[in-house]
Structure formats: C-alpha cells, structure tokens
N, C-alpha and C. Protein backbone atom coordinates (compact mmCIF):
# COMPACT_ATOMS: atom_id res chain seq x y z
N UNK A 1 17.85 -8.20 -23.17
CA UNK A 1 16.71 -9.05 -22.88
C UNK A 1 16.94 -9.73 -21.52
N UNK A 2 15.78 -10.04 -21.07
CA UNK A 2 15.69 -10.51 -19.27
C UNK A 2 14.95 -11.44 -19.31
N UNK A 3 15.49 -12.71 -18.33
CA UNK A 3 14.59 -13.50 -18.43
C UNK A 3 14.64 -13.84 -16.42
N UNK A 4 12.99 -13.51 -16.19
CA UNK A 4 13.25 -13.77 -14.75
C UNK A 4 12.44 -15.02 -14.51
N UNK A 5 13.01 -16.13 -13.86
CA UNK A 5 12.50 -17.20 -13.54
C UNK A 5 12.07 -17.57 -11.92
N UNK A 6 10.90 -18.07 -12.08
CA UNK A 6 10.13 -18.59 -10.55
C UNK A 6 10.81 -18.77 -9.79
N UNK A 7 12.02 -19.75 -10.03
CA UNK A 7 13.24 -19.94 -8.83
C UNK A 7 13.94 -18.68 -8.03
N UNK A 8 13.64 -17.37 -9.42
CA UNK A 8 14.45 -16.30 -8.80
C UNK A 8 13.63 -15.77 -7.49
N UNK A 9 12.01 -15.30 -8.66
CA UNK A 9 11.29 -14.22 -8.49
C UNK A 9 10.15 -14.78 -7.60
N UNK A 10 9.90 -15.94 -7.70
CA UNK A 10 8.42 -16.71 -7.55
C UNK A 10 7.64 -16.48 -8.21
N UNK A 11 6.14 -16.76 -8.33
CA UNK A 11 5.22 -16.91 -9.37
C UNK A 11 3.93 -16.40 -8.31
N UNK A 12 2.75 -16.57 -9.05
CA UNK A 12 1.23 -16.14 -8.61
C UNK A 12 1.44 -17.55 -7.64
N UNK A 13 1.42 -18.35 -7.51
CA UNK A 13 1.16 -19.69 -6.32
C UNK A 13 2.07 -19.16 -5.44
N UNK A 14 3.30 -19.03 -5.38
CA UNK A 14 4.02 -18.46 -4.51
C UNK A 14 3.10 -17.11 -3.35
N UNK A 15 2.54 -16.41 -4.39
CA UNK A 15 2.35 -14.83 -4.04
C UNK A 15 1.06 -15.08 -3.32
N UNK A 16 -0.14 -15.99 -4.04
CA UNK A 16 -1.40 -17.14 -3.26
C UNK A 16 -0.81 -17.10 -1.53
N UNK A 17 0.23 -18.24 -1.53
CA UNK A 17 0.26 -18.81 -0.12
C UNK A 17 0.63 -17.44 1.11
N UNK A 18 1.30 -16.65 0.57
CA UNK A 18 1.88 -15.34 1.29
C UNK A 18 0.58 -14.93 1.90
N UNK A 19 -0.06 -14.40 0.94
CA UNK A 19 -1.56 -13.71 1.05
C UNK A 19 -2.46 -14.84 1.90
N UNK A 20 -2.12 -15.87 2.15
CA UNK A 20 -3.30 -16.81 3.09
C UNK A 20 -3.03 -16.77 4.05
N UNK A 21 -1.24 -16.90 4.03
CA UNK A 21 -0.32 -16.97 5.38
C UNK A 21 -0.76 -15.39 6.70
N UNK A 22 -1.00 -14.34 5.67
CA UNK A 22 -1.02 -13.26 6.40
C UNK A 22 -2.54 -12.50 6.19
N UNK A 23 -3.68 -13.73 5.88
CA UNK A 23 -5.15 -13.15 5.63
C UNK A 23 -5.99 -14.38 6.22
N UNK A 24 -5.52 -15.36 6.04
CA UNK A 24 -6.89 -16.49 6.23
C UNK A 24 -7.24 -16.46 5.03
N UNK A 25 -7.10 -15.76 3.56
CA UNK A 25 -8.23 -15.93 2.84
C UNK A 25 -7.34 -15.22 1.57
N UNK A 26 -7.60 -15.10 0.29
CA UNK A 26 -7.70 -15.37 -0.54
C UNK A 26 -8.55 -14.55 -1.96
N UNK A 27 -8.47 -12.82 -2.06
CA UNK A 27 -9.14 -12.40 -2.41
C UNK A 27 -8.98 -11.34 -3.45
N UNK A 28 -7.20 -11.80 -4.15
CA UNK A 28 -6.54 -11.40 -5.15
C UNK A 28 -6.02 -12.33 -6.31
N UNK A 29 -6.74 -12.16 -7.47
CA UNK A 29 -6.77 -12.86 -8.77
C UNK A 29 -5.57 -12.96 -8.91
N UNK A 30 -4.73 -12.05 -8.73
CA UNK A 30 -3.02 -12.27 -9.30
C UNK A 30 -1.98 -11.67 -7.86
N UNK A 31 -1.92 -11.82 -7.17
CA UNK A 31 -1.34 -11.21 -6.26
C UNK A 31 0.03 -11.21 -6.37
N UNK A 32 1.43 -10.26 -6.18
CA UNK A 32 2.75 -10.21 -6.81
C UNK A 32 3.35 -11.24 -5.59
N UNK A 33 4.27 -11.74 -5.73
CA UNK A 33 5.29 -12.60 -5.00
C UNK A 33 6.39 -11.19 -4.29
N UNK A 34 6.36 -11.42 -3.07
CA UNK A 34 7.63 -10.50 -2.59
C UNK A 34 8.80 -10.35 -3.12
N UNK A 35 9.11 -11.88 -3.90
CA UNK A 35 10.63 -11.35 -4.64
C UNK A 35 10.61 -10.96 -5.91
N UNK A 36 9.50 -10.97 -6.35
CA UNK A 36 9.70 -10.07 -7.97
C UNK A 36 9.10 -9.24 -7.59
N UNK A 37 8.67 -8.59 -6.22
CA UNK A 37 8.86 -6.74 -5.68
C UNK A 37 10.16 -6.87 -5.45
N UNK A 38 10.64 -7.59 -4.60
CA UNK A 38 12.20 -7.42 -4.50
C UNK A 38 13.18 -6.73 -5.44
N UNK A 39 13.41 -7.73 -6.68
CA UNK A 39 13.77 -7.85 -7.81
C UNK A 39 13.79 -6.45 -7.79
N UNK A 40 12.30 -6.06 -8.28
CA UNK A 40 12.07 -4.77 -9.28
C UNK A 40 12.83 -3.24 -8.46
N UNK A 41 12.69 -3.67 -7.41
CA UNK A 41 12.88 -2.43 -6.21
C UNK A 41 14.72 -2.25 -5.90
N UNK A 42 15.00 -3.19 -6.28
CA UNK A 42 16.73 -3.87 -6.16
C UNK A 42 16.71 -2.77 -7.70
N UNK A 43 16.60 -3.17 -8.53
CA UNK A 43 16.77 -2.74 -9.96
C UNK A 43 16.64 -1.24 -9.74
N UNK A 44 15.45 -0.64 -9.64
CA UNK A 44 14.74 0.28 -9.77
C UNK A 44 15.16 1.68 -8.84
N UNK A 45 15.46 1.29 -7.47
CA UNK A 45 15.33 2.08 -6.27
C UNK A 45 16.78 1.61 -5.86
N UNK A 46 16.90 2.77 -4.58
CA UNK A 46 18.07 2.53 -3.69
C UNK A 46 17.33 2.59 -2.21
N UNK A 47 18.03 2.84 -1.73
CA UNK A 47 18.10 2.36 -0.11
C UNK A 47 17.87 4.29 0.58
N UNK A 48 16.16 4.33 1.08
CA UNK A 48 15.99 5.81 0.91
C UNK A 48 15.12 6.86 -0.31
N UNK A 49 15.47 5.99 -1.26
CA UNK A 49 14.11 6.91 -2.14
C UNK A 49 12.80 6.25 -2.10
N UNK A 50 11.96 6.99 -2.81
CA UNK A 50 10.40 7.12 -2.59
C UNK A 50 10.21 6.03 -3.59
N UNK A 51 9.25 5.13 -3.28
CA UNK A 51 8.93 4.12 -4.28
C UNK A 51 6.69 4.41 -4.72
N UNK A 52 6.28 4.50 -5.56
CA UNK A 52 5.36 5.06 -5.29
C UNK A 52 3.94 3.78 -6.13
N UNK A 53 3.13 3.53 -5.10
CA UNK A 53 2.40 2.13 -5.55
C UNK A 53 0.97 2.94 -5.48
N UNK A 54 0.45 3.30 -6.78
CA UNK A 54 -0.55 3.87 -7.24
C UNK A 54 -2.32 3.33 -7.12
N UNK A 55 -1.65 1.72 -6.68
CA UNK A 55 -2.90 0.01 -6.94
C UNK A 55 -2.51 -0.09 -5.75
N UNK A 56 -2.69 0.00 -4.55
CA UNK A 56 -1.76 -0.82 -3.64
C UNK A 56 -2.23 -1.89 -3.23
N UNK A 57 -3.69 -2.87 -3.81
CA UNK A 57 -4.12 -4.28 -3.38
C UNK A 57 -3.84 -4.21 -2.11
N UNK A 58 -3.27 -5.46 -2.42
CA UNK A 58 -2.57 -5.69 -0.48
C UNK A 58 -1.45 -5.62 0.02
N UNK A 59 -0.96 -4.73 -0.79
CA UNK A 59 0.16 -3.97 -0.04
C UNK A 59 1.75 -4.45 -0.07
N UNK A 60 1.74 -5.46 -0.89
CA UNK A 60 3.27 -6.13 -1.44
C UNK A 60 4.25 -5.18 -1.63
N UNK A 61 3.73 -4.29 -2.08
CA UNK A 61 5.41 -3.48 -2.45
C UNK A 61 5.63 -2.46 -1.48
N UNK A 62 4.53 -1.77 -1.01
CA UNK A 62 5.14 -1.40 0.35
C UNK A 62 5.53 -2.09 1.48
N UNK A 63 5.00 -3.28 1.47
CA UNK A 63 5.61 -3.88 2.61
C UNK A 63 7.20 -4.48 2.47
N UNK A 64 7.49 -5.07 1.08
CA UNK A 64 8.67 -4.90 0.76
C UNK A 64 9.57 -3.42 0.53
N UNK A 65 8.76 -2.91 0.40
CA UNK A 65 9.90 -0.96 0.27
C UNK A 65 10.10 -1.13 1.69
N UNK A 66 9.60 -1.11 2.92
CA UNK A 66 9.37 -0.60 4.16
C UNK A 66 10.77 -2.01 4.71
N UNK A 67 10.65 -3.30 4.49
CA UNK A 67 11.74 -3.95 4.48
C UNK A 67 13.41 -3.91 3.72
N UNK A 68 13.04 -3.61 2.30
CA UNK A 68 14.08 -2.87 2.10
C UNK A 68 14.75 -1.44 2.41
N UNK A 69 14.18 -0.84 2.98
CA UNK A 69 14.51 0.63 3.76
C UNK A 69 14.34 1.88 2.29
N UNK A 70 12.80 1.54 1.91
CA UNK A 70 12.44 2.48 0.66
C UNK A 70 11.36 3.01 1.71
N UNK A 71 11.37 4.63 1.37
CA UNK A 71 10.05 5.35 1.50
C UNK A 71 9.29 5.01 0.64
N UNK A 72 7.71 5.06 0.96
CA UNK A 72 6.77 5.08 -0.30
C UNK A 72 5.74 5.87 0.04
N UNK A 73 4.78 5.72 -0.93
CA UNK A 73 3.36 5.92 -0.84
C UNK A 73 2.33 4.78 -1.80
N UNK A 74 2.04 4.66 -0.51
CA UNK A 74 0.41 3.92 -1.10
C UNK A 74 -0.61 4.32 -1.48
N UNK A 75 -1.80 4.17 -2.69
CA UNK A 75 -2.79 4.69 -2.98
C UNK A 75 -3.70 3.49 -3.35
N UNK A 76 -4.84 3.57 -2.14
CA UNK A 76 -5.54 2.73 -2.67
C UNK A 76 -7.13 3.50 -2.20
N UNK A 77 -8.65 2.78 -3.05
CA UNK A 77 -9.79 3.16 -2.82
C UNK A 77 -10.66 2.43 -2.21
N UNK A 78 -10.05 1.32 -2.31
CA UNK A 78 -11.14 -0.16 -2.01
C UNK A 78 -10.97 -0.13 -0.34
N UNK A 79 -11.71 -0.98 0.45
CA UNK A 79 -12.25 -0.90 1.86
C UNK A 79 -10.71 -1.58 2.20
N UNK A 80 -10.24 -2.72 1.49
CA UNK A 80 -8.91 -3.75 1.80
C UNK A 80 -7.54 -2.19 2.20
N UNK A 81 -7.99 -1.41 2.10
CA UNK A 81 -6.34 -0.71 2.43
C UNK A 81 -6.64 -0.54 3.95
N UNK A 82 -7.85 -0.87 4.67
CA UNK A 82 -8.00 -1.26 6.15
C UNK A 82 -7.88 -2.94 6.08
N UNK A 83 -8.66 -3.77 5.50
CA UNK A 83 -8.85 -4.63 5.85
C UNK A 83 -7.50 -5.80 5.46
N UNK A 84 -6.79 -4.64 4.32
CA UNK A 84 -5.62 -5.90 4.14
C UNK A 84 -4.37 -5.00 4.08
N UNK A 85 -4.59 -4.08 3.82
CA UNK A 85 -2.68 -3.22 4.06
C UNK A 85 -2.34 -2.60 5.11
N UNK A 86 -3.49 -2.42 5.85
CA UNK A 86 -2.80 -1.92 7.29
C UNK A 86 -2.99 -2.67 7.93
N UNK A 87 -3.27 -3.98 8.06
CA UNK A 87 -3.19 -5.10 8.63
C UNK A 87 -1.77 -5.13 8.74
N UNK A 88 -1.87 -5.81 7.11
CA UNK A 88 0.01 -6.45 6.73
C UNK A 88 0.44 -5.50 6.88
N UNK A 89 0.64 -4.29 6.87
CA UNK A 89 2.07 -3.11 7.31
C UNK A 89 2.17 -3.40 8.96
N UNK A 90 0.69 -3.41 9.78
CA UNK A 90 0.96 -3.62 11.35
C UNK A 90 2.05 -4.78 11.71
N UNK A 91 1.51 -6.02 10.64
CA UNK A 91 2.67 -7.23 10.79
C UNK A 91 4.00 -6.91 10.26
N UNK A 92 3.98 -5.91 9.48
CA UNK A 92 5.51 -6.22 8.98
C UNK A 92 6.32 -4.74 10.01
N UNK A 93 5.64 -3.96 10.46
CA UNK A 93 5.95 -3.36 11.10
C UNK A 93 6.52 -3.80 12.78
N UNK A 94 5.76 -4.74 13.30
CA UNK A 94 5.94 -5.53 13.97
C UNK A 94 7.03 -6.50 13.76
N UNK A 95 7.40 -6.52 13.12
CA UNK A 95 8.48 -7.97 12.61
C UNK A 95 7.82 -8.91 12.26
N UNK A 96 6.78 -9.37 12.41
CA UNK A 96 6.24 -10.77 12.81
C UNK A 96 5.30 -10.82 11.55
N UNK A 97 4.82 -10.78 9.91
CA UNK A 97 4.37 -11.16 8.69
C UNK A 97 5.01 -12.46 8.72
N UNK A 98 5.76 -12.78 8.96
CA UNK A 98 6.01 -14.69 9.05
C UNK A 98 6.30 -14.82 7.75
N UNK A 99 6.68 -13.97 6.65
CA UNK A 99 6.94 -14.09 5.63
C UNK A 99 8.52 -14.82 4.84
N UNK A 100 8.76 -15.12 3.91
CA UNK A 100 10.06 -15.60 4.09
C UNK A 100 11.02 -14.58 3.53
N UNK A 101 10.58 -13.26 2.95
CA UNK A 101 11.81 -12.34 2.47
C UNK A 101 11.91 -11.82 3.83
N UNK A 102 11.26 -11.89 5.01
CA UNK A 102 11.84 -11.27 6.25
C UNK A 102 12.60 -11.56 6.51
N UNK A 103 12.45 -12.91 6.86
CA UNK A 103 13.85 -13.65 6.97
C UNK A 103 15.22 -13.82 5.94
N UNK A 104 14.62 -13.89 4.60
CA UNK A 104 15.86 -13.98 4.19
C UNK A 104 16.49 -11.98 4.04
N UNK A 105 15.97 -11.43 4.25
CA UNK A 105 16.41 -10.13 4.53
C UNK A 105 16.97 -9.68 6.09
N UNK A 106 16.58 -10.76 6.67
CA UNK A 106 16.90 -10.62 8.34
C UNK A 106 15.85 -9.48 9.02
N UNK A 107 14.68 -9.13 8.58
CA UNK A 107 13.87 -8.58 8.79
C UNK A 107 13.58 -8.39 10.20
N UNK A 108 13.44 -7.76 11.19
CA UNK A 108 13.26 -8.04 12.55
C UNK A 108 12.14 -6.69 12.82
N UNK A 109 11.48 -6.05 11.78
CA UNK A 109 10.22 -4.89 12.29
C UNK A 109 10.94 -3.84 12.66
N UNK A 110 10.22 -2.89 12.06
CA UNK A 110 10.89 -1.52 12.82
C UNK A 110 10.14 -0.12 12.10
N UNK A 111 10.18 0.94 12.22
CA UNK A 111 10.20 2.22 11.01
C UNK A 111 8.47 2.37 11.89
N UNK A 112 7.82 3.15 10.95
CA UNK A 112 6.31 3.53 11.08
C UNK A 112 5.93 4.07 9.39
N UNK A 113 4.41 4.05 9.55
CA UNK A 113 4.13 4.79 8.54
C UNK A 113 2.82 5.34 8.86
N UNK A 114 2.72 6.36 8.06
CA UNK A 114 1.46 7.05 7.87
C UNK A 114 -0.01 7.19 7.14
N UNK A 115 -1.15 6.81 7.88
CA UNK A 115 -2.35 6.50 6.66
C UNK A 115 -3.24 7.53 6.59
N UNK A 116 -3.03 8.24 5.74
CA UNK A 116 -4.43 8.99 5.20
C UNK A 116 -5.59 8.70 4.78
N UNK A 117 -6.62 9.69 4.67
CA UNK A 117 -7.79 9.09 4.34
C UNK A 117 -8.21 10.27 3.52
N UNK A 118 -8.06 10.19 2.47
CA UNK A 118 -8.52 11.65 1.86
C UNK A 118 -10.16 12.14 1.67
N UNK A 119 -10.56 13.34 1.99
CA UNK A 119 -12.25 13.74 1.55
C UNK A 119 -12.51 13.85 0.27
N UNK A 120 -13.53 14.20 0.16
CA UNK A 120 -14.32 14.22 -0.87
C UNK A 120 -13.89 15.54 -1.60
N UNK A 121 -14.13 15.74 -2.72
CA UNK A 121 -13.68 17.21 -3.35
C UNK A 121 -14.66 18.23 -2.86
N UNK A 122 -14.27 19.07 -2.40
CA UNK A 122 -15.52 20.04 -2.25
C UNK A 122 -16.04 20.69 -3.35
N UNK A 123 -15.70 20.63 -4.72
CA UNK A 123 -16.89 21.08 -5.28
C UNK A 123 -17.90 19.52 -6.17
N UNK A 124 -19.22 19.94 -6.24
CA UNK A 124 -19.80 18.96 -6.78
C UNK A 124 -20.79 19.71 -8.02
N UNK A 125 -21.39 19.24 -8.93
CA UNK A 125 -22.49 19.53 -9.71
C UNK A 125 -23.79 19.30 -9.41
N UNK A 126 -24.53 20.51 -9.10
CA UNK A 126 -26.30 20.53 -8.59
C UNK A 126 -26.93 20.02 -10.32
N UNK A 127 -28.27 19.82 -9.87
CA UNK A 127 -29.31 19.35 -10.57
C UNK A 127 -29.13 20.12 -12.03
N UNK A 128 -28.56 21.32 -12.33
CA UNK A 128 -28.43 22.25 -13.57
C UNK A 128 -27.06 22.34 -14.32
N UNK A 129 -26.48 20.86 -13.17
CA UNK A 129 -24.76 21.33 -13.99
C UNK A 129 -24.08 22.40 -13.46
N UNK A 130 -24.11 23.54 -12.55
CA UNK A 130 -23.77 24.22 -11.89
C UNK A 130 -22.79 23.76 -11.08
N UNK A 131 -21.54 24.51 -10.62
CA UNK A 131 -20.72 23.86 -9.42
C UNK A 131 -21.43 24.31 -7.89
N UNK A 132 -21.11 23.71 -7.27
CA UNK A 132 -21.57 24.50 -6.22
C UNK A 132 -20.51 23.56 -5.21
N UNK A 133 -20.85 23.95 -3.43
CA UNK A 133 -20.27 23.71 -2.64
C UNK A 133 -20.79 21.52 -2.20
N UNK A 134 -20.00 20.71 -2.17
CA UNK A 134 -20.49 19.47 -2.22
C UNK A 134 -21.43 19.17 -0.67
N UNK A 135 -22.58 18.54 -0.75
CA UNK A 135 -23.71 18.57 0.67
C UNK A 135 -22.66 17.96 1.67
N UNK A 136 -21.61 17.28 1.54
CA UNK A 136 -20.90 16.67 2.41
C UNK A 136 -20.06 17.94 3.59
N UNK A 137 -20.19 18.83 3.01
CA UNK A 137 -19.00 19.82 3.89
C UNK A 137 -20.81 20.53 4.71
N UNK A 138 -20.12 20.77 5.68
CA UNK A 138 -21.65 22.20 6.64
C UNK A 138 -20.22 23.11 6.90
N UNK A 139 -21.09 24.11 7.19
CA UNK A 139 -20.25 24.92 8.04
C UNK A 139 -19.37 24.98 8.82
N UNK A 140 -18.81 24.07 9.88
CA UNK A 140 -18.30 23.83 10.77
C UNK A 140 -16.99 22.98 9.68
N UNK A 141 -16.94 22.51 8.73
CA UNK A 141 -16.03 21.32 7.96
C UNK A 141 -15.38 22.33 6.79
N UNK A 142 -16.42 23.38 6.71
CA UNK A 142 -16.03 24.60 5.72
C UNK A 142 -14.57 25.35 6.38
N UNK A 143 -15.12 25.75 7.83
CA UNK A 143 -14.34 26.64 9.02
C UNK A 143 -13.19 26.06 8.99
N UNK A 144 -13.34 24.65 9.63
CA UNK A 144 -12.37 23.76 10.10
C UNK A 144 -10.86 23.69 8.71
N UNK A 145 -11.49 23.76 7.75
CA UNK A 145 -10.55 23.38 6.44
C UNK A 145 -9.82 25.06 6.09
N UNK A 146 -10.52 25.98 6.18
CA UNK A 146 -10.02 27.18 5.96
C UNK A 146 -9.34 27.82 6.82
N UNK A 147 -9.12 27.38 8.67
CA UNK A 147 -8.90 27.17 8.90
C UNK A 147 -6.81 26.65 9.16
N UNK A 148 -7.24 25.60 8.77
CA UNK A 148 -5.95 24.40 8.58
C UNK A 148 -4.78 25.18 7.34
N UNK A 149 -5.84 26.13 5.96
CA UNK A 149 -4.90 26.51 5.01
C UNK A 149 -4.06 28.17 5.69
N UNK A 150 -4.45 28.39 7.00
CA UNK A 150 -3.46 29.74 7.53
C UNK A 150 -2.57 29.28 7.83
C-alpha cells in the first residue's frame, strides 16, 4: 500500500497555479501537478523509454518526460494541443516554463519534438451506407498519398 502526500506530489491547487503561470488562464477542471508526473514516471519509466499520454490536456507529462529525458507521444483532439501543448513544450523546450520541477531538476531546455496532425480516414459512408472514397480527399490528395506509400 502507497500513500502519496501533497508535500511529496502536490495536489490540483498546486497543478491550478502551474497552468496560470504558463497560460494566463485556467481551463482544466483537474489539471496533474508536475510532481505526481514526476513520481509516476520515476516509478514507471527510465531515462530513454517511450512514455505514452493518450489525453494529453495540456501537456504535463510530456513536458515532464521531455525534462526527465523520456521519449513520448502525445495524443490529443481538442484545438488546446496548439493552443496549450505546443505552447508549453515551446517553453519547456526553451528552458524558460518558469516552472519549479525545472529548477529543481536543473532544467536548462534542450531536445525537440515532433507534431503531427493526422487526416481524416479516407473511407466514409454515402447516403445508402455504402463505403466509398471520403469528399475530403480530390484527386490530387488521392496521388499525393499513393504516392508517399512507394
């Protein structure tokens, strides 16, 4: 049995001020505290494997993987993986998130990462339930993709 306490890990008020410090604003009901990502990633991971954040909100645990020297991947759908995780990855990439596990990690910015944007599936269902090709692809997006798979 485990018992992790606020002093260790911090709490949702803790995880609040982070998210204001590095947004102006305020737009996650529960947002995680960097050190109970810490914690979990200390426990969980080593130094080099893939850590993989399926929700990525605003981006707490990759920005802590990317400080602790974890690969990851992020998956997120909502508009915030521009407006709030590649923000905060630019800052923590930068050194400068002003955060305090930077510092107490000695954090000084560094590494890169990569953002995708994935399409749409190309197949969709017409008016009869039928598959067909989705209106989003023309010809030229058809080429271009068949293309890319030689």
């Amino acid at each position: 049995m485990t018992l992790w306490l606020r002093d260790d890990v911090g709490d949702n008020q803790e995880a609040k001020k982070e998210i204001k410090q590095l947004f102006d604003q305020d737009i996650f009901d529960t947002p995680k505290p960097e050190r109970l990502i810490q914690r979990i990633l200390t426990l969980g991971s080593e130094e080099g494997d893939i850590v993989l954040d399926s929700f990525l909100g605003s981006g707490t645990t990759i920005a802590v993987a990317q400080k602790m020297g974890r690969k990851y991947i992020g998956i997120e759908m909502g508009d915030h993986a521009y407006t709030h995780v590649e923000v905060r990855m630019k800052k923590v990439i930068n050194g400068n998130d002003g955060l305090k596990l930077s510092e107490v990690l000695g954090w000084k910015g560094g590494g890169a990462y990569k953002f995708y944007e994935l399409a749409p599936s190309f197949i969709a269902k017409d008016e009869f339930g039928n598959s067909v090709i989705d209106d989003f692809y023309n010809d030229a997006k058809l080429i271009k993709s068949a293309k890319s798979l030689e």
